[in-house]
C-alpha atoms as a PDB file:
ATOM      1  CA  UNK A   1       0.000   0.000   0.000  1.00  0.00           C
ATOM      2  CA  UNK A   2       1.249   3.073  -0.847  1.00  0.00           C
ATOM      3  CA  UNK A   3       1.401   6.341   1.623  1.00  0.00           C
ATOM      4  CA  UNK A   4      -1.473   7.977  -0.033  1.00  0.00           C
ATOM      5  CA  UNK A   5      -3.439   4.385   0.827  1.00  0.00           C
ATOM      6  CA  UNK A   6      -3.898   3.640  -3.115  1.00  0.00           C
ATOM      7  CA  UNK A   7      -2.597  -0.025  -3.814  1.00  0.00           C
ATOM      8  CA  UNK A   8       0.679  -0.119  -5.720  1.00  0.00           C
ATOM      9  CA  UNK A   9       0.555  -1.013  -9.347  1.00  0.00           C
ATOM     10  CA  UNK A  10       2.643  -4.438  -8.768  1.00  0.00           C
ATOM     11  CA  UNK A  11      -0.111  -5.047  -5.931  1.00  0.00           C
ATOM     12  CA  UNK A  12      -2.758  -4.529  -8.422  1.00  0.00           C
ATOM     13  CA  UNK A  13      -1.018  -6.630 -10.672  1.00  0.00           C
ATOM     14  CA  UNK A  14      -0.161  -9.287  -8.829  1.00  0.00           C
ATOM     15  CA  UNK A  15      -3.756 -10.131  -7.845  1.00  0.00           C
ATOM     16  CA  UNK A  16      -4.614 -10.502 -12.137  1.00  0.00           C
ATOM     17  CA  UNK A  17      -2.167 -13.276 -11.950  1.00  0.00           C
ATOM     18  CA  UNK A  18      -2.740 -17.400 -11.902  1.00  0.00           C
ATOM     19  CA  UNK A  19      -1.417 -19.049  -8.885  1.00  0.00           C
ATOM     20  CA  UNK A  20       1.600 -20.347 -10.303  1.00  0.00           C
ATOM     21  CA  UNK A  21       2.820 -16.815 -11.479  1.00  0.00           C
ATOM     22  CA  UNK A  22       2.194 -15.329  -8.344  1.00  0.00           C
ATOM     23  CA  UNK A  23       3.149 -17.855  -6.397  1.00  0.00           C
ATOM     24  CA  UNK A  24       7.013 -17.045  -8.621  1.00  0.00           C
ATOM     25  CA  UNK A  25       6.572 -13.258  -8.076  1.00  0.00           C
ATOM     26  CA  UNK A  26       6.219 -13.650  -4.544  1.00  0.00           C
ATOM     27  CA  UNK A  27       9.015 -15.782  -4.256  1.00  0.00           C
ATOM     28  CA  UNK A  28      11.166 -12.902  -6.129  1.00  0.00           C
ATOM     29  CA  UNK A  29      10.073 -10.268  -4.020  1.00  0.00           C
ATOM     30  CA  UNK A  30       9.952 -11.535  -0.390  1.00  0.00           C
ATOM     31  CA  UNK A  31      13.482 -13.768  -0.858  1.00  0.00           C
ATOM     32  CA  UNK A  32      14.962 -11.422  -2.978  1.00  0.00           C
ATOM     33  CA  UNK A  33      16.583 -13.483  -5.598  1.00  0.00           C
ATOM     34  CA  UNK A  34      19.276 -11.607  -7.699  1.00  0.00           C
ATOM     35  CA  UNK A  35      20.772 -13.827  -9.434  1.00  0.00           C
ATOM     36  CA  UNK A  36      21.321 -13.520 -13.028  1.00  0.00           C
ATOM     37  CA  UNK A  37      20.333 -16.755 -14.976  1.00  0.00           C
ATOM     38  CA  UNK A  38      22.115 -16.940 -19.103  1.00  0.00           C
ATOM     39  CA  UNK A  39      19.681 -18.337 -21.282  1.00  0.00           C
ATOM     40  CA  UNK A  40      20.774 -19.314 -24.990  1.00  0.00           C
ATOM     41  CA  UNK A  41      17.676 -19.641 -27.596  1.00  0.00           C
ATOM     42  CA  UNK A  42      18.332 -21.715 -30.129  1.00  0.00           C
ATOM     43  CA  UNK A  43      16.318 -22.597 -33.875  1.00  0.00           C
ATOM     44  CA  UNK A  44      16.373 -25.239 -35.236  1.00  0.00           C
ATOM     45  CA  UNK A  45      14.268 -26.837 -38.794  1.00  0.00           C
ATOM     46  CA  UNK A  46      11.106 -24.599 -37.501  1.00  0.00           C
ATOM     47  CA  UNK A  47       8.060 -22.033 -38.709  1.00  0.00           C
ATOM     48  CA  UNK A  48       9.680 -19.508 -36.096  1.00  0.00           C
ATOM     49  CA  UNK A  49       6.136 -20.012 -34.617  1.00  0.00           C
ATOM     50  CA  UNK A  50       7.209 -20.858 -31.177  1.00  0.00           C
ATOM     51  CA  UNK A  51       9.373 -17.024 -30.638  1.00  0.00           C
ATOM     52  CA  UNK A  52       5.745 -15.743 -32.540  1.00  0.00           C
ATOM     53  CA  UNK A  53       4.140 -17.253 -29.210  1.00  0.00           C
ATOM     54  CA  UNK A  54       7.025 -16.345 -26.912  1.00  0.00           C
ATOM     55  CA  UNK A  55       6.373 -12.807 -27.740  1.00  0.00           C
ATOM     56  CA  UNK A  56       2.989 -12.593 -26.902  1.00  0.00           C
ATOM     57  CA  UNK A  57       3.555 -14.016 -23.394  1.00  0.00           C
ATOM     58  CA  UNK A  58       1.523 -12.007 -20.971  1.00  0.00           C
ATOM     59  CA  UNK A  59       1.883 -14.059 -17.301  1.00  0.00           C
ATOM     60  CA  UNK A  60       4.702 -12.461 -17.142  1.00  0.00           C
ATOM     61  CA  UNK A  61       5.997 -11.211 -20.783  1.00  0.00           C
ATOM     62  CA  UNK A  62       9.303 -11.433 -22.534  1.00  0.00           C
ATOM     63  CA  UNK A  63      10.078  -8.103 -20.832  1.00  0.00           C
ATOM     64  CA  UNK A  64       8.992  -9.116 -17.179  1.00  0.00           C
ATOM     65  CA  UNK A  65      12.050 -12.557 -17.957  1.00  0.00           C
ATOM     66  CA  UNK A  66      14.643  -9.602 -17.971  1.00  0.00           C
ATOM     67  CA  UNK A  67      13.368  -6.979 -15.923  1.00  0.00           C
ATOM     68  CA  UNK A  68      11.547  -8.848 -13.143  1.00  0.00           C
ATOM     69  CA  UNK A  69      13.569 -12.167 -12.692  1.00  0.00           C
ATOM     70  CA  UNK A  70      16.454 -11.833 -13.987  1.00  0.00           C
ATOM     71  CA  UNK A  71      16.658 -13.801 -16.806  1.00  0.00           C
ATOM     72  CA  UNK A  72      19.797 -12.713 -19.487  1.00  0.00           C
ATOM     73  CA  UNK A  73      19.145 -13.246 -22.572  1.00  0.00           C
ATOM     74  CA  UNK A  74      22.518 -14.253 -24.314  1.00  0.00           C
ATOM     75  CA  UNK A  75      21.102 -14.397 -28.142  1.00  0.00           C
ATOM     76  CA  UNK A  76      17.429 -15.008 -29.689  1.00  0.00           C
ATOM     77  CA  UNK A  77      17.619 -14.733 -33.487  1.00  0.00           C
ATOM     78  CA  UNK A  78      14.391 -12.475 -33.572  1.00  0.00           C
ATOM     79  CA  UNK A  79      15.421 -10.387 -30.175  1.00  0.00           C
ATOM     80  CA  UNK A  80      19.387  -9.821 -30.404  1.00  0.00           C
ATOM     81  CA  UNK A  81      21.484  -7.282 -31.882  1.00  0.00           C
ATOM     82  CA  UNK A  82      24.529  -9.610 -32.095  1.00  0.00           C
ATOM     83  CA  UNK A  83      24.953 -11.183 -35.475  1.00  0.00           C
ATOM     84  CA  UNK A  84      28.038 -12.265 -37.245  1.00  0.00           C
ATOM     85  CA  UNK A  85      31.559 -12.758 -35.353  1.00  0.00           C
ATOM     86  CA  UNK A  86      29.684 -11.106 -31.917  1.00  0.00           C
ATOM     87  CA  UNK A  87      27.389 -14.462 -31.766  1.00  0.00           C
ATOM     88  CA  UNK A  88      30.693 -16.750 -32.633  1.00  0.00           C
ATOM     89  CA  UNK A  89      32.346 -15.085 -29.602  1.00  0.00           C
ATOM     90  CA  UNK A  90      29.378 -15.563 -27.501  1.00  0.00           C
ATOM     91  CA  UNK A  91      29.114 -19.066 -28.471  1.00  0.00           C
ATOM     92  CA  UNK A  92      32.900 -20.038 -28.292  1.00  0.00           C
ATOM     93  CA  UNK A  93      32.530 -18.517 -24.344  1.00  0.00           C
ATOM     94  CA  UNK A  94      30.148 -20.533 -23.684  1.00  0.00           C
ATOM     95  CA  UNK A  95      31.787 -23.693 -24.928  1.00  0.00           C
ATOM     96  CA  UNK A  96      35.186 -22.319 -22.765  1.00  0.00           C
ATOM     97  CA  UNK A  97      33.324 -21.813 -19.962  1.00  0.00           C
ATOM     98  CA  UNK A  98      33.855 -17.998 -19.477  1.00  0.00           C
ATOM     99  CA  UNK A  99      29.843 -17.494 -19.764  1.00  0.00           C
ATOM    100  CA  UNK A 100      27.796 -19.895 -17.851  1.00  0.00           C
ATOM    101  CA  UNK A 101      24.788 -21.561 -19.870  1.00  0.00           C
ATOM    102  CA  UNK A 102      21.647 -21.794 -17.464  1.00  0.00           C
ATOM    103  CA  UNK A 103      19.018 -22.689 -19.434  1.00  0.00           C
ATOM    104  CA  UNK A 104      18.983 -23.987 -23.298  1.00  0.00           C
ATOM    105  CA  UNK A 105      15.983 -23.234 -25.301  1.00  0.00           C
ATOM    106  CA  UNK A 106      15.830 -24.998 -28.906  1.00  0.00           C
ATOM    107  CA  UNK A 107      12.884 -24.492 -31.266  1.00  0.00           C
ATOM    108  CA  UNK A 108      12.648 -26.818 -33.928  1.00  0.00           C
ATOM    109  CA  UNK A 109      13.971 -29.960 -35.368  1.00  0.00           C
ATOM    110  CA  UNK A 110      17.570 -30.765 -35.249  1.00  0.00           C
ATOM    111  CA  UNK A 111      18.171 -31.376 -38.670  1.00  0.00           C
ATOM    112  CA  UNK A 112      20.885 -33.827 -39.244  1.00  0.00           C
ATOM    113  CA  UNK A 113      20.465 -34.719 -42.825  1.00  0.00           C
ATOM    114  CA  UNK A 114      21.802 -35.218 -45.709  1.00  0.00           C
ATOM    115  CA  UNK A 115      23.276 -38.672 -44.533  1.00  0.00           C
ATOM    116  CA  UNK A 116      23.340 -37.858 -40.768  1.00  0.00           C
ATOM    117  CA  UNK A 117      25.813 -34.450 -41.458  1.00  0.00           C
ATOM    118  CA  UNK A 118      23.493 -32.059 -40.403  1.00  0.00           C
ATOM    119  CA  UNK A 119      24.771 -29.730 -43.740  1.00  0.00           C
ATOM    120  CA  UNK A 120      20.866 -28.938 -44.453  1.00  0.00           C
ATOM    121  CA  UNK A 121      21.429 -26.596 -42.071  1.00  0.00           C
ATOM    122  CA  UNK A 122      24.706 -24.938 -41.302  1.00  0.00           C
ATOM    123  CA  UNK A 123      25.335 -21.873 -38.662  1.00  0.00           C
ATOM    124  CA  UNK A 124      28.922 -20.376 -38.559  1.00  0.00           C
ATOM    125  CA  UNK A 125      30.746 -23.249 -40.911  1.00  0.00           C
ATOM    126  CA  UNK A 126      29.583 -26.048 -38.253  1.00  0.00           C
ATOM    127  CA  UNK A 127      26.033 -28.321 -38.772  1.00  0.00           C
ATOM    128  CA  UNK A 128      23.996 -26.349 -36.138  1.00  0.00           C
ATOM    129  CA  UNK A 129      23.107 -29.857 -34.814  1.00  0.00           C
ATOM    130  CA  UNK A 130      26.750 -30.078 -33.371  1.00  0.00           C
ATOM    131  CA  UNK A 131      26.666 -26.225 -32.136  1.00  0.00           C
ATOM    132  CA  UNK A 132      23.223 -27.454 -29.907  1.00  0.00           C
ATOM    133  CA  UNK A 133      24.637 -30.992 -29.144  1.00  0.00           C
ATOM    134  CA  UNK A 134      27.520 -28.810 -27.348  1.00  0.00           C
ATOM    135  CA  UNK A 135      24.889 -26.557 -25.626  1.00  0.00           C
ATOM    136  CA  UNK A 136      23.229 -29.101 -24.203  1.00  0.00           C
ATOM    137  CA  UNK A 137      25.758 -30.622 -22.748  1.00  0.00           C
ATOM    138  CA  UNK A 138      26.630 -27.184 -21.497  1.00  0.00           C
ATOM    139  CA  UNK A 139      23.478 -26.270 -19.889  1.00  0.00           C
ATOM    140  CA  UNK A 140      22.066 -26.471 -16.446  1.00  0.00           C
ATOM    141  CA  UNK A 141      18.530 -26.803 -18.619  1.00  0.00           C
ATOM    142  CA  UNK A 142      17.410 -28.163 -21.637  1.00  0.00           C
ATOM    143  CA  UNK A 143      13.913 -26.873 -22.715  1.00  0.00           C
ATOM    144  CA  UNK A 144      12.435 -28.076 -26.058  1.00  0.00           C
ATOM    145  CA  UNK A 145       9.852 -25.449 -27.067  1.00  0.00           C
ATOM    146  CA  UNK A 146       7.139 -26.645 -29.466  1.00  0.00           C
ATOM    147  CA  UNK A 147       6.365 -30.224 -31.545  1.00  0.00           C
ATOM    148  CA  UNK A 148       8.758 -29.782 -33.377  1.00  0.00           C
ATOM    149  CA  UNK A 149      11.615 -29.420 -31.063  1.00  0.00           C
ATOM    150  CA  UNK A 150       9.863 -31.992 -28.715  1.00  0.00           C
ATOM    151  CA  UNK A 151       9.300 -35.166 -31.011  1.00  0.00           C
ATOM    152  CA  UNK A 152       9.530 -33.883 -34.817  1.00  0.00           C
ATOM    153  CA  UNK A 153       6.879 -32.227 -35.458  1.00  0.00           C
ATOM    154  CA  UNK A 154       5.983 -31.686 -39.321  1.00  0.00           C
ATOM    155  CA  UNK A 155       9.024 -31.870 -40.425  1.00  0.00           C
ATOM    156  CA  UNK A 156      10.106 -35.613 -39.263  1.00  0.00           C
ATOM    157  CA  UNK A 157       6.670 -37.279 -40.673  1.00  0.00           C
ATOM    158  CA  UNK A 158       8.161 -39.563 -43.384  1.00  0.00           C
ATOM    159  CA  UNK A 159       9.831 -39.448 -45.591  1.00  0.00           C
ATOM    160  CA  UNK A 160      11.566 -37.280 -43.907  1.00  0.00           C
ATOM    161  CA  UNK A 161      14.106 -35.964 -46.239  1.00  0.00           C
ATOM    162  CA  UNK A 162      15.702 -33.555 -43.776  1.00  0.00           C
ATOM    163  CA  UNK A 163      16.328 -35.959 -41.439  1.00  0.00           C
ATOM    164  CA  UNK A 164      14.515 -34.353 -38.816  1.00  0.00           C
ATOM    165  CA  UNK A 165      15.066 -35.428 -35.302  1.00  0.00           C
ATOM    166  CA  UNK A 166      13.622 -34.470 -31.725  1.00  0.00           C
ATOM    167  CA  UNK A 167      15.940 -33.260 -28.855  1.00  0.00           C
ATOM    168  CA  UNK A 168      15.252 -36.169 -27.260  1.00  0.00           C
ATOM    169  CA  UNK A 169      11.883 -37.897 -28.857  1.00  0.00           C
ATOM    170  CA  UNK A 170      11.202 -39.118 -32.359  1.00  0.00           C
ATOM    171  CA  UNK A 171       7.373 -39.068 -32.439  1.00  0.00           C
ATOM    172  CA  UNK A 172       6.640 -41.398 -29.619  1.00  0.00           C
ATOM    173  CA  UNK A 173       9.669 -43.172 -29.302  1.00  0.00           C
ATOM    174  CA  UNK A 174      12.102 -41.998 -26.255  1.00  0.00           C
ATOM    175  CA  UNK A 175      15.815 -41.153 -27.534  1.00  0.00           C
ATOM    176  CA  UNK A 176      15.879 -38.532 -30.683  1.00  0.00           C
ATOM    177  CA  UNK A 177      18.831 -36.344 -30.918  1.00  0.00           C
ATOM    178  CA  UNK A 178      20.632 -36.746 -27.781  1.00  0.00           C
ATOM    179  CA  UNK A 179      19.391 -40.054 -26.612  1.00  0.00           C
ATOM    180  CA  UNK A 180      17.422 -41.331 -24.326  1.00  0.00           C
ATOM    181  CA  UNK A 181      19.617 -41.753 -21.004  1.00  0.00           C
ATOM    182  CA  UNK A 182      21.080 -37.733 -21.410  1.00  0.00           C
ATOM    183  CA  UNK A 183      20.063 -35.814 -18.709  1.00  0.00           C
ATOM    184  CA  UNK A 184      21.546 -31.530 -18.216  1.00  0.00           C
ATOM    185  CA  UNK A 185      24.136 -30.767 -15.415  1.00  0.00           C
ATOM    186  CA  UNK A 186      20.805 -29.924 -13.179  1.00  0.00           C
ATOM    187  CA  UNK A 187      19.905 -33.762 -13.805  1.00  0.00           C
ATOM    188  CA  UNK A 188      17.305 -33.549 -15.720  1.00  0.00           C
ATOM    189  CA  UNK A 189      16.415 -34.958 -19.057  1.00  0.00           C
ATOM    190  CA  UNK A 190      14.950 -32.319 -21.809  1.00  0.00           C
ATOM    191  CA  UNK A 191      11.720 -30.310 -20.773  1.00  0.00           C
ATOM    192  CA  UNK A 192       9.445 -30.493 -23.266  1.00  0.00           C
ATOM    193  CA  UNK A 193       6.937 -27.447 -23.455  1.00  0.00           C
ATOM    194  CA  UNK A 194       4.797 -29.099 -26.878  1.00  0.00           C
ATOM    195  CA  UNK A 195       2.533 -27.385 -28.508  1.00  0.00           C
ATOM    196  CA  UNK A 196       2.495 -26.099 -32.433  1.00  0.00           C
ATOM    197  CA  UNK A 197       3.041 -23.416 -31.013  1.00  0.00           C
ATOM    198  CA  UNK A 198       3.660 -23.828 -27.542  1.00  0.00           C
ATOM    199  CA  UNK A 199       1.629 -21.710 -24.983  1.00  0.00           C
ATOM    200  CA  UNK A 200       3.443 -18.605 -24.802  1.00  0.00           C
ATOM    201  CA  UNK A 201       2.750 -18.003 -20.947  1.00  0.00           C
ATOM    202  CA  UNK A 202       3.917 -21.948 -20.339  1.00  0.00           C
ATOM    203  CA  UNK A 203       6.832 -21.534 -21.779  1.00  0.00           C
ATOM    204  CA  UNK A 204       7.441 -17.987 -19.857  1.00  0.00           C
ATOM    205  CA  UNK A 205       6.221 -19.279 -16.652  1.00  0.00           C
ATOM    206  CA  UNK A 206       8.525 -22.253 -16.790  1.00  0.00           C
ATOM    207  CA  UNK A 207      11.623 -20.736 -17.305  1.00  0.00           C
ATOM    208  CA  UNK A 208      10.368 -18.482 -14.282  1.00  0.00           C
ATOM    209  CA  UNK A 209      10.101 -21.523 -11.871  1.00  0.00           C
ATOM    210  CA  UNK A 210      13.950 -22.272 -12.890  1.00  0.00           C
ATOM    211  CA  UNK A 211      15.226 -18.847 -12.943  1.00  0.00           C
ATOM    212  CA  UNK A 212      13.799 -18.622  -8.976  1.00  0.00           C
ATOM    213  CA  UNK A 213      14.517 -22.243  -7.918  1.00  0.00           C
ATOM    214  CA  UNK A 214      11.076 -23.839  -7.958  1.00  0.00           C
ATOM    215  CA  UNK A 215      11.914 -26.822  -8.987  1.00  0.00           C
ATOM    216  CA  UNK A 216       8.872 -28.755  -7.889  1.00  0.00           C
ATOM    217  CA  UNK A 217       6.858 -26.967 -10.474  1.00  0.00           C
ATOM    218  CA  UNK A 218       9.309 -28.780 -13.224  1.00  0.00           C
ATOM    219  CA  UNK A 219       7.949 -31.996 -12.021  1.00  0.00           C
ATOM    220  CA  UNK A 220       7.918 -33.749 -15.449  1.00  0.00           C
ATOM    221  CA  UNK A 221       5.381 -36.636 -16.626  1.00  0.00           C
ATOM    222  CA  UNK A 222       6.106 -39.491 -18.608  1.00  0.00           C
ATOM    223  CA  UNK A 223       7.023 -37.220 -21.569  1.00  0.00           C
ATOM    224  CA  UNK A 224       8.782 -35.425 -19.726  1.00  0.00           C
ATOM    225  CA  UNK A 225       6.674 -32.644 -19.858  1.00  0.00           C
ATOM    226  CA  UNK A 226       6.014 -30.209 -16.867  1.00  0.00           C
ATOM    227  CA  UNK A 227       2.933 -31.523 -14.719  1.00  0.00           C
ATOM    228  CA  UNK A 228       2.058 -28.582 -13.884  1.00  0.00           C
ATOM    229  CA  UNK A 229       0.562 -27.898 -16.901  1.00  0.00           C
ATOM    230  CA  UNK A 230       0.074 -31.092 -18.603  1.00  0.00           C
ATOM    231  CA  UNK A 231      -1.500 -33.213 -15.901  1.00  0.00           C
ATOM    232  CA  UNK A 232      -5.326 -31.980 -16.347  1.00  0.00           C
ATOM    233  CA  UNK A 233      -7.076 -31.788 -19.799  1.00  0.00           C
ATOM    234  CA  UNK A 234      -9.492 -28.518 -20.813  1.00  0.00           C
ATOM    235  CA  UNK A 235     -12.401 -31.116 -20.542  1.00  0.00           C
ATOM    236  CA  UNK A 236     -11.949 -31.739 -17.371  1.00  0.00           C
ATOM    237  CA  UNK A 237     -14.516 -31.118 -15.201  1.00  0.00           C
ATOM    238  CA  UNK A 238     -16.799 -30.668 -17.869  1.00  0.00           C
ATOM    239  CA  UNK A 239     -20.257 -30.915 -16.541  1.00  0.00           C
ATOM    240  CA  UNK A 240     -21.452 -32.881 -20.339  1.00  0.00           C
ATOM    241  CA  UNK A 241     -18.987 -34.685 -20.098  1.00  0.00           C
END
C-alpha cells in the first residue's frame, strides 16, 4: 500500500495473476533473488512459430524474464542485436566456460540430414546440430519449445528428407537427438513445453520456476513434460462430459 493508501501497481497486478505466477513473483520479491540466470535460444528446422508465441507471453511477458527475474538473454535470433563474429564469440565462451549456460531453449527440429551431417542446415561453418549438441551438454537446462523441437513435429513425418530429429523424442519413441539416457548438469532430461506453437505463458512461466529455484513446479510426466501444466485436460470437469 502506498502512503497515499492507493494499492501499488505491482499489488494490483499481482492479484490478475494465476497461482503459479504469483506464487514465482512472490518468491522474487519476499526472498529477494538476484541472481542472473544466461539463457541461450536456439532454432532449429522450424516455422519460427514458437518465438511468434514467446512474444505474446503475458503471465509475465518477454520483458517481465529480464526486468523482473532476472533472466539474461545471451542471443534469440528475432530479439538480439549480435549477429556475425559477436554471436561466434558468444558461443565459443560458452563452450570455454567464461559465460555460464543456465538454461537452453531450442525451437525446432535438429536437422541432421543429408546422410546424418546435419549440412541442411549450417550456422557459422559447423552443422547447427553439433553447435546445440555442445549446448546441451553445457546447460544447467534443456527446454524443447514446441512439436517440433519436442518429437519432430511436421518436419520428421516420413519421408523425412531432412532428417529431422527431436531433442530427445522421435514421435513417440524416447531417444531422438541426444538419446534417451542424457540428462543436463541440473539432472534432468529435456523439458518439453509441446505445442504447435507452444503456450506462450507456459513456456514464460517455466523458465520463471527455474530462474527462482522452484523446482517442484518442473515436475515432469512421462514425456517429460512439466505436470504442472500437462497433468489436467481442458475437458476436465466438464459438466457434459
Amino acid at each position: 500500500i502506498k502512503p497515499d493508501g492507493k494499492r501499488s501497481s505491482l499489488n494490483k497486478r499481482s492479484k490478475k495473476l494465476n497461482k503459479f505466477y504469483a506464487h514465482s513473483l512472490k518468491r522474487l520479491i519476499f526472498l529477494e533473488v538476484k541472481k542472473v540466470v544466461n539463457l541461450l535460444w536456439m532454432h532449429g528446422g522450424a516455422c519460427n512459430g514458437n518465438t511468434q508465441s514467446f512474444l505474446n507471453a503475458e503471465e509475465p511477458t518477454v520483458i517481465d524474464l529480464v526486468t523482473d527475474f532476472g533472466i539474461n538473454i545471451l542471443y534469440h535470433h528475432s530479439l538480439s542485436m549480435e549477429f556475425g563474429e559477436q554471436v561466434r564469440r558468444l558461443y565459443e565462451q560458452i563452450l570455454n566456460d567464461e559465460i555460464p549456460l543456465d538454461i537452453l531453449v531450442v525451437e525446432g527440429t535438429i536437422i541432421q540430414g543429408p546422410n546424418g551431417t546435419g549440412h541442411y542446415d549450417m550456422l557459422m561453418d559447423r552443422p547447427k546440430k553439433d553447435w546445440i549438441w555442445d549446448f546441451s551438454h553445457k546447460a544447467q537446462y534443456v527446454v524443447a519449445i514446441g512439436d517440433c523441437a519436442c518429437w519432430g513435429g511436421i518436419p520428421a513425418t516420413k519421408p523425412n528428407p531432412s532428417e529431422s530429429i527431436g531433442l530427445q523424442y522421435m514421435k513417440e519413441e524416447r531417444g531422438g537427438f541426444l538419446g534417451a539416457q542424457f540428462r543436463s548438469k541440473a539432472g534432468l532430461p529435456v523439458i518439453n513445453i509441446p505445442g504447435c506453437p507452444a503456450h506462450p505463458d507456459w513456456v514464460t512461466q517455466i523458465l520463471v520456476a527455474i530462474a527462482t529455484g522452484r523446482l517442484e513446479d518442473v515436475v515432469l510426466d512421462d514425456l517429460q513434460r512439466p505436470q504442472t501444466f500437462f497433468k489436467t485436460f481442458t475437458q476436465t470437469g466438464c459438466t457434459r462430459v
